[in-house]
C-alpha atoms as a PDB file:
ATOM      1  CA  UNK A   1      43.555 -55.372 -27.191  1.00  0.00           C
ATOM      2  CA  UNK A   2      42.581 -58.892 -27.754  1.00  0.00           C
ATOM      3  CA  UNK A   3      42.942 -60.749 -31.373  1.00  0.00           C
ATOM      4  CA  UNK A   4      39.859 -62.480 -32.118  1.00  0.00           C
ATOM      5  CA  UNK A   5      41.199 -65.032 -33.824  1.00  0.00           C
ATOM      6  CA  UNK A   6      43.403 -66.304 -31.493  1.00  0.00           C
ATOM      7  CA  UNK A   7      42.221 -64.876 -28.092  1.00  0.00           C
ATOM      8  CA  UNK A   8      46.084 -63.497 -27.803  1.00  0.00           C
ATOM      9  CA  UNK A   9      46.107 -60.351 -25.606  1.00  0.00           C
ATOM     10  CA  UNK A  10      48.062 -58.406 -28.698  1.00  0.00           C
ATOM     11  CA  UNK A  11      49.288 -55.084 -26.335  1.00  0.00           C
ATOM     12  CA  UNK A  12      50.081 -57.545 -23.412  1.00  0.00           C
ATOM     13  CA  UNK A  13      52.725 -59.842 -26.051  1.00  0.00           C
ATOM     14  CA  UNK A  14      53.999 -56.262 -27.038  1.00  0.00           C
ATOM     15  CA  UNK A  15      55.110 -55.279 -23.654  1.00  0.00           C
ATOM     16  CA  UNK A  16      56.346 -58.714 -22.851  1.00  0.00           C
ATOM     17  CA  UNK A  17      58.442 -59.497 -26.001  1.00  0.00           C
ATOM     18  CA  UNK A  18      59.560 -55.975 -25.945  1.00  0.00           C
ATOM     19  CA  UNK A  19      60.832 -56.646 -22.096  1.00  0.00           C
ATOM     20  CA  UNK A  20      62.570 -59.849 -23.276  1.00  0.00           C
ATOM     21  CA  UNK A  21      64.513 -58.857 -26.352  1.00  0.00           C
ATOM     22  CA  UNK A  22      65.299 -55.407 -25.809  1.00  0.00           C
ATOM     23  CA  UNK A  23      62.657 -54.277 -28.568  1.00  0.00           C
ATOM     24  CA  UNK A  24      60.856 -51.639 -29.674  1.00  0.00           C
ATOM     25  CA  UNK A  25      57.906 -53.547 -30.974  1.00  0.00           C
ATOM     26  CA  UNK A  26      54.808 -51.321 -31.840  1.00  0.00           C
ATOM     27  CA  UNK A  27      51.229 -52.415 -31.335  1.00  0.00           C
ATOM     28  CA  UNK A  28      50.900 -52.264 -34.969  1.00  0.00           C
ATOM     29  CA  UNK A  29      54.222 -54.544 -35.508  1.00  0.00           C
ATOM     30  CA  UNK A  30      53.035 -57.472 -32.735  1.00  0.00           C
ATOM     31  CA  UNK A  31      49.598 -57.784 -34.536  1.00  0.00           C
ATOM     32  CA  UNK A  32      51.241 -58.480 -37.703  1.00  0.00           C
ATOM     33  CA  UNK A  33      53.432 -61.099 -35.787  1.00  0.00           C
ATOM     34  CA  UNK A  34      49.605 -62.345 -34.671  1.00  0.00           C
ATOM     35  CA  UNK A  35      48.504 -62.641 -38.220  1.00  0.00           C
ATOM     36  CA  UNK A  36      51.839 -64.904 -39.354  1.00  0.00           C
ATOM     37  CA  UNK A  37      51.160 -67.022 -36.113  1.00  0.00           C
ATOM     38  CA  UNK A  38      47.586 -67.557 -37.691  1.00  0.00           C
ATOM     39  CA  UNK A  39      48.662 -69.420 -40.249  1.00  0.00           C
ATOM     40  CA  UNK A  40      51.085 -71.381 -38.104  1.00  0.00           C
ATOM     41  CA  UNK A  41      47.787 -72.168 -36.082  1.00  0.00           C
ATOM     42  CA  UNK A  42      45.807 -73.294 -39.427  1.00  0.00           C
ATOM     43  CA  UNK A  43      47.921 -76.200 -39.429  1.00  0.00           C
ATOM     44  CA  UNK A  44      46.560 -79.912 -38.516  1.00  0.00           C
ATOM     45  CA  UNK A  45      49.466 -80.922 -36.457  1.00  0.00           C
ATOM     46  CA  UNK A  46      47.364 -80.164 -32.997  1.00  0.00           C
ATOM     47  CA  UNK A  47      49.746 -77.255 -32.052  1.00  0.00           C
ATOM     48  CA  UNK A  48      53.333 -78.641 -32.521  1.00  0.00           C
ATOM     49  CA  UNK A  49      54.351 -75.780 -35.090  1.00  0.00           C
ATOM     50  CA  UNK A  50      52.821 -73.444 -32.624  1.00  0.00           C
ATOM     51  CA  UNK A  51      54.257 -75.218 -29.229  1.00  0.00           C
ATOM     52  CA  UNK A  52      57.759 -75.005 -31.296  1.00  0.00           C
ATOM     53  CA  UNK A  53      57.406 -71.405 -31.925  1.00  0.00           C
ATOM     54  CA  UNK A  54      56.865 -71.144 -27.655  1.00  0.00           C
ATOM     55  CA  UNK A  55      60.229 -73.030 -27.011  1.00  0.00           C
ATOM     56  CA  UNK A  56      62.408 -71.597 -29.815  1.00  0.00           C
ATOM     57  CA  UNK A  57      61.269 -68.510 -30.465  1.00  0.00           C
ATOM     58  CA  UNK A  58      59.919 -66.823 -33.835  1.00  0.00           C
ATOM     59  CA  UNK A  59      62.527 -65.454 -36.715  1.00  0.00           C
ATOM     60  CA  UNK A  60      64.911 -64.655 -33.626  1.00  0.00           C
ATOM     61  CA  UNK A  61      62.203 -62.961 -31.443  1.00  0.00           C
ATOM     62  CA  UNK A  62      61.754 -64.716 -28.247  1.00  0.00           C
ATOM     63  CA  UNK A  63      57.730 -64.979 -26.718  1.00  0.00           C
ATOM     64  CA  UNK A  64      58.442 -66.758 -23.703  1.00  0.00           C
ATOM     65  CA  UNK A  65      61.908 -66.279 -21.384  1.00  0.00           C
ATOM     66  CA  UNK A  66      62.127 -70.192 -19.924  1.00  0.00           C
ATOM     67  CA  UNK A  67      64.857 -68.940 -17.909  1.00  0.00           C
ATOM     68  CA  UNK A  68      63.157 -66.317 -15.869  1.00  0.00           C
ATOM     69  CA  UNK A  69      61.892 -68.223 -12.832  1.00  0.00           C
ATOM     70  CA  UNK A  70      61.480 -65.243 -10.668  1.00  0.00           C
ATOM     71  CA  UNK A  71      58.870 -63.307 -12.985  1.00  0.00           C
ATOM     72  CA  UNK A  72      60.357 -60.580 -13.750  1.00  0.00           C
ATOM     73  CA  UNK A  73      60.630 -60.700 -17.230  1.00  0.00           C
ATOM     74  CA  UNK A  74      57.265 -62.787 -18.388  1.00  0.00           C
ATOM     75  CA  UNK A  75      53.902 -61.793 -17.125  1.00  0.00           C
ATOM     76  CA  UNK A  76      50.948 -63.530 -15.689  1.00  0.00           C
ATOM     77  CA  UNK A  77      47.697 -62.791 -16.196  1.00  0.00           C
ATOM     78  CA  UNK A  78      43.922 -64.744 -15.315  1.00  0.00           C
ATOM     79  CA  UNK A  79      41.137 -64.068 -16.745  1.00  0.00           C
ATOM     80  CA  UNK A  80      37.608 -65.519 -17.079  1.00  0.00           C
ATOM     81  CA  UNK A  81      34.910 -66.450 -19.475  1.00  0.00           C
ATOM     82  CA  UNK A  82      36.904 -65.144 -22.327  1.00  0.00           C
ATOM     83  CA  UNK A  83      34.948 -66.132 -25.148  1.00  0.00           C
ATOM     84  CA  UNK A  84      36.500 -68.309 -28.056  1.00  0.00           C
ATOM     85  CA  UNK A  85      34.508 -67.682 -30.849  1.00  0.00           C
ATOM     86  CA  UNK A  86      34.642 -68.350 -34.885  1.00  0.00           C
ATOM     87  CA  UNK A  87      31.536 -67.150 -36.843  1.00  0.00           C
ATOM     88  CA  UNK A  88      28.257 -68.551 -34.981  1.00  0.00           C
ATOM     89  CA  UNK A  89      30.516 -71.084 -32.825  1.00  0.00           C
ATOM     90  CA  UNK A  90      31.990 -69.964 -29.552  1.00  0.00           C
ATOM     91  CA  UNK A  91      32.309 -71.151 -26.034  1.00  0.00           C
ATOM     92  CA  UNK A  92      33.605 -69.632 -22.766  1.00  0.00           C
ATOM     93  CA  UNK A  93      36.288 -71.338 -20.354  1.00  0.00           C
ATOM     94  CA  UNK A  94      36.041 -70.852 -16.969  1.00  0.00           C
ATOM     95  CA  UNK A  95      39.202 -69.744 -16.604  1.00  0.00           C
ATOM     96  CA  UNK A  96      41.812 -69.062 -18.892  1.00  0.00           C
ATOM     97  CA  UNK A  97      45.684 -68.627 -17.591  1.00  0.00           C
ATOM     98  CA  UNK A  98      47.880 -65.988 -19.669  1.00  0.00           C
ATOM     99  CA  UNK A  99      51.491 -65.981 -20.329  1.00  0.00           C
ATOM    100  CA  UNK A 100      52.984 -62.895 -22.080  1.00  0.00           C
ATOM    101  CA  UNK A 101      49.068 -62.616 -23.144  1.00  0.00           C
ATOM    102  CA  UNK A 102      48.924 -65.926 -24.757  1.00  0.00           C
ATOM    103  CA  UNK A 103      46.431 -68.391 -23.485  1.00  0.00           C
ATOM    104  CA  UNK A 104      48.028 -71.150 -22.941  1.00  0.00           C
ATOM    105  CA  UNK A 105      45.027 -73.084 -20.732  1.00  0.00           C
ATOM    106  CA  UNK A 106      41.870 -73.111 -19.879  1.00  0.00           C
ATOM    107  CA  UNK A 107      40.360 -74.514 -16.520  1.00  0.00           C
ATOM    108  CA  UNK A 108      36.639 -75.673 -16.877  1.00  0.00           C
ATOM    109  CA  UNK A 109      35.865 -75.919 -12.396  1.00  0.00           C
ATOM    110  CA  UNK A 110      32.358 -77.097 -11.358  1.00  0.00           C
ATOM    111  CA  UNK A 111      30.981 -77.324  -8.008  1.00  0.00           C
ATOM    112  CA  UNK A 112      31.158 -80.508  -5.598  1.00  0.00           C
ATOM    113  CA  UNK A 113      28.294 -83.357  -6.176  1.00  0.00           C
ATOM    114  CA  UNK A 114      27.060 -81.659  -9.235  1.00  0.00           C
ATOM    115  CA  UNK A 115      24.636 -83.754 -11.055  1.00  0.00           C
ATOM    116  CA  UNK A 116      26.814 -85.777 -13.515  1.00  0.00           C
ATOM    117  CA  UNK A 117      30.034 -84.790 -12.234  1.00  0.00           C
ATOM    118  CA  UNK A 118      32.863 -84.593 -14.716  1.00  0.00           C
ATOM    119  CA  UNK A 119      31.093 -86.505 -17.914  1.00  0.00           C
ATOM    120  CA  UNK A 120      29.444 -83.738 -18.843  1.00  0.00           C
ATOM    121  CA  UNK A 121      32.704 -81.671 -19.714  1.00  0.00           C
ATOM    122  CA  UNK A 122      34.201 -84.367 -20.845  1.00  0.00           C
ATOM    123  CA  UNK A 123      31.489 -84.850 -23.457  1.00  0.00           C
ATOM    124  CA  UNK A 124      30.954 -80.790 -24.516  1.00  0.00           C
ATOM    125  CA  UNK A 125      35.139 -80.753 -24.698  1.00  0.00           C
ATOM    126  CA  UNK A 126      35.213 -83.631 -26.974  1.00  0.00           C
ATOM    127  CA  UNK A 127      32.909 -81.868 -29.059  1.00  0.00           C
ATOM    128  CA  UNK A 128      34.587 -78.677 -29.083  1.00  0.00           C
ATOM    129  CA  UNK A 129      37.829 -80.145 -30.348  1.00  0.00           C
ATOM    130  CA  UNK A 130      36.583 -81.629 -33.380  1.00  0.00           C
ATOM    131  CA  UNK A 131      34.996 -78.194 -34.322  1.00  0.00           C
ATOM    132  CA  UNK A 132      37.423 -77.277 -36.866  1.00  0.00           C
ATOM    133  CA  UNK A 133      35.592 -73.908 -35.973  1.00  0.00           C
ATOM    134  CA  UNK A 134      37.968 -73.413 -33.276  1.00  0.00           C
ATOM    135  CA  UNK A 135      41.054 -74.997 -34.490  1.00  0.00           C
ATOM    136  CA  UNK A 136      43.185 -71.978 -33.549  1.00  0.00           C
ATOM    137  CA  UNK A 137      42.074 -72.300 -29.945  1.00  0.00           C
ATOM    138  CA  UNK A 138      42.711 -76.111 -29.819  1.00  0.00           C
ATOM    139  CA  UNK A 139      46.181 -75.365 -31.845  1.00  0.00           C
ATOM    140  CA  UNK A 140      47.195 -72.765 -29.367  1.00  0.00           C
ATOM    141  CA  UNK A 141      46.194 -74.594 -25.649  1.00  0.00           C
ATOM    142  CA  UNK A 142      48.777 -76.712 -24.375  1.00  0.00           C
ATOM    143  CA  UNK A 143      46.628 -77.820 -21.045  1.00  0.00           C
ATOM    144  CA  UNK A 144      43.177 -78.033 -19.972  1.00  0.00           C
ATOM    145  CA  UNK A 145      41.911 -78.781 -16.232  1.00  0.00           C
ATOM    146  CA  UNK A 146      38.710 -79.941 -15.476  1.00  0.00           C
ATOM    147  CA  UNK A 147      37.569 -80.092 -11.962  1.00  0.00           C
ATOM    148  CA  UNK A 148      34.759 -80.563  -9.730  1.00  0.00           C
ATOM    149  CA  UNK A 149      36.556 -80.164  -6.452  1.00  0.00           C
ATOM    150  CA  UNK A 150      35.866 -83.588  -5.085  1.00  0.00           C
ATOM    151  CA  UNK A 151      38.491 -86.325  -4.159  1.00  0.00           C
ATOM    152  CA  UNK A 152      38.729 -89.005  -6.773  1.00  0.00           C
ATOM    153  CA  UNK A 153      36.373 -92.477  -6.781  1.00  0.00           C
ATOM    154  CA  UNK A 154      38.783 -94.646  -8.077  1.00  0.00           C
ATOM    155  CA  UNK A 155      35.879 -97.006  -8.080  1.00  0.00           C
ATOM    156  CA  UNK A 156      34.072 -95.668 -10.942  1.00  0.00           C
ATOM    157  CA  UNK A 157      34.117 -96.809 -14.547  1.00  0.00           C
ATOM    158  CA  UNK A 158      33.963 -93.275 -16.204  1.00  0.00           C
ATOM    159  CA  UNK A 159      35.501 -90.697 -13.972  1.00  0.00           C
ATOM    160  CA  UNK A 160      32.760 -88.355 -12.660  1.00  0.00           C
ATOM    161  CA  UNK A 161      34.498 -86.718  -9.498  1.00  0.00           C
ATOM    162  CA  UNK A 162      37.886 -85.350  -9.306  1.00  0.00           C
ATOM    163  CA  UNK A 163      39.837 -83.087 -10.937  1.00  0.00           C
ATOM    164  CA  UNK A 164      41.580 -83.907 -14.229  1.00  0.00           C
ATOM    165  CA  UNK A 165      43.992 -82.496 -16.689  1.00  0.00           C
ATOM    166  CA  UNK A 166      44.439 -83.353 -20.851  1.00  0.00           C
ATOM    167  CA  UNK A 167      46.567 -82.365 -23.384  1.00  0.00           C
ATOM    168  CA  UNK A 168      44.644 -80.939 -26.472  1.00  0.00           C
ATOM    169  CA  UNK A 169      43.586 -82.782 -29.847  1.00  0.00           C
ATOM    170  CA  UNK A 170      41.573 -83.140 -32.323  1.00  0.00           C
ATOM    171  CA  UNK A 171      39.949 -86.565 -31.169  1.00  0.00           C
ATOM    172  CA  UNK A 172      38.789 -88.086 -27.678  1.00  0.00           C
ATOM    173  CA  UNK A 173      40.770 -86.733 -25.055  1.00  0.00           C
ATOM    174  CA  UNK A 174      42.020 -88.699 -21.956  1.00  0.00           C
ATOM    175  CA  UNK A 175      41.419 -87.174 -18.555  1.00  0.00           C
ATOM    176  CA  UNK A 176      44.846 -87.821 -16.852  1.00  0.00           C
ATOM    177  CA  UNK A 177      44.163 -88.073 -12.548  1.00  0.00           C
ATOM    178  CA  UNK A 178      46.961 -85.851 -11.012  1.00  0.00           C
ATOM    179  CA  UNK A 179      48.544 -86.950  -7.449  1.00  0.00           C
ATOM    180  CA  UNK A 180      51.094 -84.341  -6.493  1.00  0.00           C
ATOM    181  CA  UNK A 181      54.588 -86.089  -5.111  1.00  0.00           C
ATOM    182  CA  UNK A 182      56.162 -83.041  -3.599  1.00  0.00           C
ATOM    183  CA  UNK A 183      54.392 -82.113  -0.147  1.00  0.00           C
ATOM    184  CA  UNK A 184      56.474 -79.298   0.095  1.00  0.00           C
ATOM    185  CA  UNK A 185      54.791 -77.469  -3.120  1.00  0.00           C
ATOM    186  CA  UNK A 186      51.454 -76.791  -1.800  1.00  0.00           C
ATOM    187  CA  UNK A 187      52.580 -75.961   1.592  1.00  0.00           C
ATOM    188  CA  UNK A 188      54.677 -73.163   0.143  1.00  0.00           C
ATOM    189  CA  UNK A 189      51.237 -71.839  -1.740  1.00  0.00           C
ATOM    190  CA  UNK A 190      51.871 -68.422   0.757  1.00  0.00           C
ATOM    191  CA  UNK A 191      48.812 -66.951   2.222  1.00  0.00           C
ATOM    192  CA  UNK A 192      45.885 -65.443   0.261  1.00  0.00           C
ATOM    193  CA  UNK A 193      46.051 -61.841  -0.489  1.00  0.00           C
ATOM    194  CA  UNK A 194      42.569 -60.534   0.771  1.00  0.00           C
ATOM    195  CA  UNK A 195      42.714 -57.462  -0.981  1.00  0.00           C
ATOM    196  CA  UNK A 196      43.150 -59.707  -4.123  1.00  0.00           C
ATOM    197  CA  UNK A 197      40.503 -61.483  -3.624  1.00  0.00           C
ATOM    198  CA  UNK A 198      37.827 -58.882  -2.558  1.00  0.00           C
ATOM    199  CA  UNK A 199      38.755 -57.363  -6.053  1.00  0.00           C
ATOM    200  CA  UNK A 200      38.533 -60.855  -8.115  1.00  0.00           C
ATOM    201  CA  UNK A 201      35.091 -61.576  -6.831  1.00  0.00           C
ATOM    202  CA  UNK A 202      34.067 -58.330  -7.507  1.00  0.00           C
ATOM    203  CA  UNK A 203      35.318 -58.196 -10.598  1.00  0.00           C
ATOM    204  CA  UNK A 204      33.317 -61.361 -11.229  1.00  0.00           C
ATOM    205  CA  UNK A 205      30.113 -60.198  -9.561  1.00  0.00           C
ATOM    206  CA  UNK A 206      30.578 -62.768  -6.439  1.00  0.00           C
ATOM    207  CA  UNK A 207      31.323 -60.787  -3.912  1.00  0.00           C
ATOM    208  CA  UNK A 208      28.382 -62.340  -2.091  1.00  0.00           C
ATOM    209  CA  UNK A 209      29.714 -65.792  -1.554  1.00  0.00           C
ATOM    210  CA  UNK A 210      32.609 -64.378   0.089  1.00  0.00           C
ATOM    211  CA  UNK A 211      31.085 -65.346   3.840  1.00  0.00           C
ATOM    212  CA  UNK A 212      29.072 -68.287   3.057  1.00  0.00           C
ATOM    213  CA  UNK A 213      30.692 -72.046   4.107  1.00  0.00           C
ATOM    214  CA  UNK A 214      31.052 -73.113   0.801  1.00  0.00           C
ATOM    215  CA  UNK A 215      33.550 -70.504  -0.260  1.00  0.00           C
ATOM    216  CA  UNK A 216      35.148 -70.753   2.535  1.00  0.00           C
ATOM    217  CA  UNK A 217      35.875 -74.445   1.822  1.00  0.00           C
ATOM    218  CA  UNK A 218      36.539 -74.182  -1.409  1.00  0.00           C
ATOM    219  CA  UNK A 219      39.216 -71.474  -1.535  1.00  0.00           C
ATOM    220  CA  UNK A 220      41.276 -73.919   1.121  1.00  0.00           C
ATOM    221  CA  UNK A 221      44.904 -74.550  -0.854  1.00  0.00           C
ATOM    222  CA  UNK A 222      44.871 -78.201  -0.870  1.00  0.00           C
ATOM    223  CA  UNK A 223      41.450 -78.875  -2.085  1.00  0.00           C
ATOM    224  CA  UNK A 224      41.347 -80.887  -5.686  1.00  0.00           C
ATOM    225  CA  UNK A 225      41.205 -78.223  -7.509  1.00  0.00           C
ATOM    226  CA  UNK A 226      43.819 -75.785  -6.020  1.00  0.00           C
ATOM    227  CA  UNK A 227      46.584 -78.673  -5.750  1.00  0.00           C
ATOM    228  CA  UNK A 228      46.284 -79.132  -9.496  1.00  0.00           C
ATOM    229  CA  UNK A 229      46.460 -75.540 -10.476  1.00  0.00           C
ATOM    230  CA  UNK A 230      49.231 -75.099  -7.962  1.00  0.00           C
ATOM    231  CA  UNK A 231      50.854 -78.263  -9.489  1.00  0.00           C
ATOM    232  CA  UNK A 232      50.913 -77.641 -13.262  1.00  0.00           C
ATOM    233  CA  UNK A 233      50.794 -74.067 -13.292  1.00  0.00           C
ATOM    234  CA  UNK A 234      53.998 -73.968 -11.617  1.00  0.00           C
ATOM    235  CA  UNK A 235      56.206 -71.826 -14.491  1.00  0.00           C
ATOM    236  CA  UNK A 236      59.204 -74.917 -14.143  1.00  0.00           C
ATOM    237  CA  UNK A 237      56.649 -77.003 -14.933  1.00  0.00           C
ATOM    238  CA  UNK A 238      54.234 -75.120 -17.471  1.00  0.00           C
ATOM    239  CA  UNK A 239      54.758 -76.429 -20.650  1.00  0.00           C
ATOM    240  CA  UNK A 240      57.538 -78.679 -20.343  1.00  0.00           C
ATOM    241  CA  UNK A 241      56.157 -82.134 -20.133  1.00  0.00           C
ATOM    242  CA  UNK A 242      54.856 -81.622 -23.833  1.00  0.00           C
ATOM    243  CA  UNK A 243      55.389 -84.448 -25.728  1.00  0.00           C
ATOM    244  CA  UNK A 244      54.282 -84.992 -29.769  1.00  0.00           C
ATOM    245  CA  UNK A 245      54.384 -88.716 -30.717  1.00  0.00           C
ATOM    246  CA  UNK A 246      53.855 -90.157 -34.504  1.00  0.00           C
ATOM    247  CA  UNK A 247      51.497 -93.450 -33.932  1.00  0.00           C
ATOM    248  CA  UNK A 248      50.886 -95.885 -36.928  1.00  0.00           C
ATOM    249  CA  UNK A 249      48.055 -98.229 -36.551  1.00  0.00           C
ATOM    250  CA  UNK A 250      47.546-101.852 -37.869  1.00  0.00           C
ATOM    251  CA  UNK A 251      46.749-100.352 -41.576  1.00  0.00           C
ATOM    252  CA  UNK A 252      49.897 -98.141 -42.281  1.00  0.00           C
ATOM    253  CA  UNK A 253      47.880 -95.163 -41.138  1.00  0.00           C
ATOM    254  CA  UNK A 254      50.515 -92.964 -39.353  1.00  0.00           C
ATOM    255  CA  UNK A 255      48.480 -90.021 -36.671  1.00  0.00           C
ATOM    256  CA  UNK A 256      50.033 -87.394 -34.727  1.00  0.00           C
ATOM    257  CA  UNK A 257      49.181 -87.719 -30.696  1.00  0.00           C
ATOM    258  CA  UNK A 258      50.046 -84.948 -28.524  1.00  0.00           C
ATOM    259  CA  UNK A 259      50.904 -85.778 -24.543  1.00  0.00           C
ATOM    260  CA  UNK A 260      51.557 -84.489 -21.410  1.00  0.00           C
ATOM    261  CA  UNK A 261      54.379 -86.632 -20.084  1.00  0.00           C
ATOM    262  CA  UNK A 262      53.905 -88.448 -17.375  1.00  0.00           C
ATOM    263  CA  UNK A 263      57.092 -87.175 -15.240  1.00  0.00           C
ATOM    264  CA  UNK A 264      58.176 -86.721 -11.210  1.00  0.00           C
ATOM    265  CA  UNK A 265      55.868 -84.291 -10.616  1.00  0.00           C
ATOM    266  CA  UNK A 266      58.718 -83.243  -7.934  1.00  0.00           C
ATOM    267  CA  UNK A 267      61.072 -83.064 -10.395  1.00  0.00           C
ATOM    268  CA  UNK A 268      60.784 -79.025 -12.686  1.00  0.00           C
ATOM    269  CA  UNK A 269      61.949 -79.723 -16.119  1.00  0.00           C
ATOM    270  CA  UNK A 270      63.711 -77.117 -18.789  1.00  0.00           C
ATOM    271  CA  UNK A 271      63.136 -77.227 -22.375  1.00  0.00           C
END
């Protein structure tokens, strides 16, 4: 039961704030707690009202437990090429991580030495975000990973290979490299579950790559594009190196800049 509007999973928030507050939330009374968030998301203030709302909680109703570490109260969902769409206007992530049914990211992964590497996401995202079309989407993403699963060329000028990660805005984004500082996180990645992922290519009609090199490669845990995912999508980590910083410039003119901080990536923060 997905919300147009926002993309928010409407029955999977039910369950989960139900689970968290000892509720009896309806279907019918979480999509009317969509439709206040809506105008929460109309704001200009690239999310902050919104990202408050995550960390506090709405009129006493908590959406996200940042205590439960163990999962058992929050749930997890991916899913992919969920559409985002406002009128005419729409686009479809890769792949979009849930929590509690909100998405919260979206992950934009291309293949090794393809033909203008990164720059051409980077260009098509910095469109996207001044579409005021989908300023609901923009207001309600916290992080976005682009990758092309290749090591980075810290030669090059404009980044083309690697695999990035940005904070959401309204303007030109920065693509932020990420170099994980505790060994020990990827290593404890445990081993794929193969009945997992016979059903998620499947599911995604790619069941034939399964055997061929490339896959094979790709699906190792400390490629580019794994370590990152592994890195910030971490729940001690997920959304709490969120930072919202007031910048004048040299005429008076005062902007809002949102950030992801750049912290010990060893080190899991609380809100």
């Amino acid at each position: 039961m997905i919300d147009e509007d926002t993309n928010i999973f409407v029955d999977l928030l039910c369950v989960a704030i139900n689970r968290i507050n000892w509720a009896e939330f309806t279907l019918e009374d979480t999509q009317k707690l969509v439709n206040e968030f809506k105008v929460i998301l109309d704001n200009g203030d690239i999310g902050r009202a919104f990202y408050s709302l995550l960390i506090n909680g709405y009129n006493g109703i908590k959406l996200i437990d940042f205590d439960d570490y163990k999962g058992e109260k929050n749930s997890f969902h991916v899913v992919t090429e969920l559409t985002y769409k406002n009128g005419t206007d729409e686009f479809r992530p890769d792949i979009i991580p849930l929590v509690n049914g909100i998405p919260l990211a979206f992950i934009e992964v291309k293949k090794p030495n393809n033909k203008n590497g990164i720059k051409t996401e980077y260009d098509r995202i910095n469109t996207r975000v001044q579409n005021k079309k989908f300023r609901h989407f923009v207001n309600l993403t916290q992080i976005m990973v682009f990758s092309n699963n290749s090591p980075y060329d810290d030669n090059e000028v404009i980044p083309l290979e690697g695999a990035f990660y940005a904070a959401s805005g309204y303007n030109k984004l920065f693509f932020s490299h990420f170099r994980e500082e505790d060994p020990n996180l990827i290593a404890s990645v445990p081993e794929a579950d193969e009945e997992k992922g016979h059903f998620i290519l499947k599911d995604n009609n790619l069941f034939s790559i399964k055997y061929t090199p490339e896959y094979i490669t790709n699906r190792a845990i400390d490629t580019p594009t794994n370590s990152i995912i592994t890195s910030l999508f971490s729940f001690e980590r997920f959304l709490t190196a969120i930072a919202y910083v007031e910048k004048t410039d040299e005429n008076g003119i005062t902007r809002l800049e949102k950030h992801l901080m750049r912290i010990p990536s060893s080190l899991p923060l609380k809100p």
